[in-house]
C-alpha atoms as a PDB file:
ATOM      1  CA  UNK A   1     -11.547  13.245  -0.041  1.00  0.00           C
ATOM      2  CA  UNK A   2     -12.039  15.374   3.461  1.00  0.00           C
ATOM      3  CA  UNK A   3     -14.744  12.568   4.259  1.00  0.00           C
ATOM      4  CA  UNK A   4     -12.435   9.632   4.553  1.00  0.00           C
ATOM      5  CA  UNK A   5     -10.418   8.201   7.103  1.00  0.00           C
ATOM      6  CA  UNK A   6      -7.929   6.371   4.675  1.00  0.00           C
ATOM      7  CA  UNK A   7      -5.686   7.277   2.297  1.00  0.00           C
ATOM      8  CA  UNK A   8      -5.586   5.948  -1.313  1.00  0.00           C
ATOM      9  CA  UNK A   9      -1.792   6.707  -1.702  1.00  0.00           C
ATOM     10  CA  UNK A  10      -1.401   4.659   1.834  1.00  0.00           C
ATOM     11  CA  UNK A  11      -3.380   1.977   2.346  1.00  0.00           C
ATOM     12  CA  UNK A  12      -2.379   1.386   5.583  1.00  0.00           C
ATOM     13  CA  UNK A  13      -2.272   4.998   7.195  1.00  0.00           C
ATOM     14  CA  UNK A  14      -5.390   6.375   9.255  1.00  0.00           C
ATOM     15  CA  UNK A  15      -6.500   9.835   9.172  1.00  0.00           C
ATOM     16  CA  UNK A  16      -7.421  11.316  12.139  1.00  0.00           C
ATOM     17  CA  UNK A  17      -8.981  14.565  11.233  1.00  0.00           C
ATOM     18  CA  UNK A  18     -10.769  17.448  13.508  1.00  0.00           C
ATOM     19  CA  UNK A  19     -14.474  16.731  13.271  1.00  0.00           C
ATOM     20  CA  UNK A  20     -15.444  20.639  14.337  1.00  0.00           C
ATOM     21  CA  UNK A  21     -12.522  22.942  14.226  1.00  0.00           C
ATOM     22  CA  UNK A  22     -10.283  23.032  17.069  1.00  0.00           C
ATOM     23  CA  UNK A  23     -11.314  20.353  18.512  1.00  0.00           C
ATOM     24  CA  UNK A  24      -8.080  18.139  19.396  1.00  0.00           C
ATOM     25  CA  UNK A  25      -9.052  16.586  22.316  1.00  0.00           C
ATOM     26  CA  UNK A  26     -12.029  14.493  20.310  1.00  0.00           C
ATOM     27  CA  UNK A  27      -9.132  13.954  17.675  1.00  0.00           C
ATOM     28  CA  UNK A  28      -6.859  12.683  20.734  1.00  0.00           C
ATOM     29  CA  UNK A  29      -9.982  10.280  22.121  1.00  0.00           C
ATOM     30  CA  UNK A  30     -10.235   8.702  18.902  1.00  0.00           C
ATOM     31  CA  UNK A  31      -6.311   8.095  18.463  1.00  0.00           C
ATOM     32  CA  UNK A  32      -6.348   6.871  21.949  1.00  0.00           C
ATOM     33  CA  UNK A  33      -9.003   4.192  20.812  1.00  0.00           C
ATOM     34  CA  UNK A  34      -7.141   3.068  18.296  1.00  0.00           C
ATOM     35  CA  UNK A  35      -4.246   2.232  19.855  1.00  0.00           C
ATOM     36  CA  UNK A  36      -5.714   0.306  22.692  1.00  0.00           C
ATOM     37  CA  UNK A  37      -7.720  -1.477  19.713  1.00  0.00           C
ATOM     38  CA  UNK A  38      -3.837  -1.779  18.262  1.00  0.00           C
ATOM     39  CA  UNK A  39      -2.554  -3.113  21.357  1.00  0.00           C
ATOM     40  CA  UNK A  40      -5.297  -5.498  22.513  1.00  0.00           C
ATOM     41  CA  UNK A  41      -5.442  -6.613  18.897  1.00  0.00           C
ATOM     42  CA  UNK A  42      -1.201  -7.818  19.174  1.00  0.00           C
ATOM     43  CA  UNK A  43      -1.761  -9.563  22.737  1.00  0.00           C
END
């Protein structure tokens, strides 16, 4: 299940995993996406 983004245990939980190792600041991108998507989504 390293391939997924979701979580069968918590359906509504993301997974933001490292796509090459040590790589947090394309983990960080991605996260920041998200939350604008979050954010524009509530307006």
């Amino acid at each position: 299940m390293m391939d997924r983004e979701d979580s069968p245990w918590y359906p509504t939980m993301g997974l933001f995993r490292q796509k090459k190792p040590g790589d947090w600041a394309e983990v960080f991108e991605r996260v920041g996406e998200a939350l604008k998507d979050l954010v524009n989504h509530l307006k």
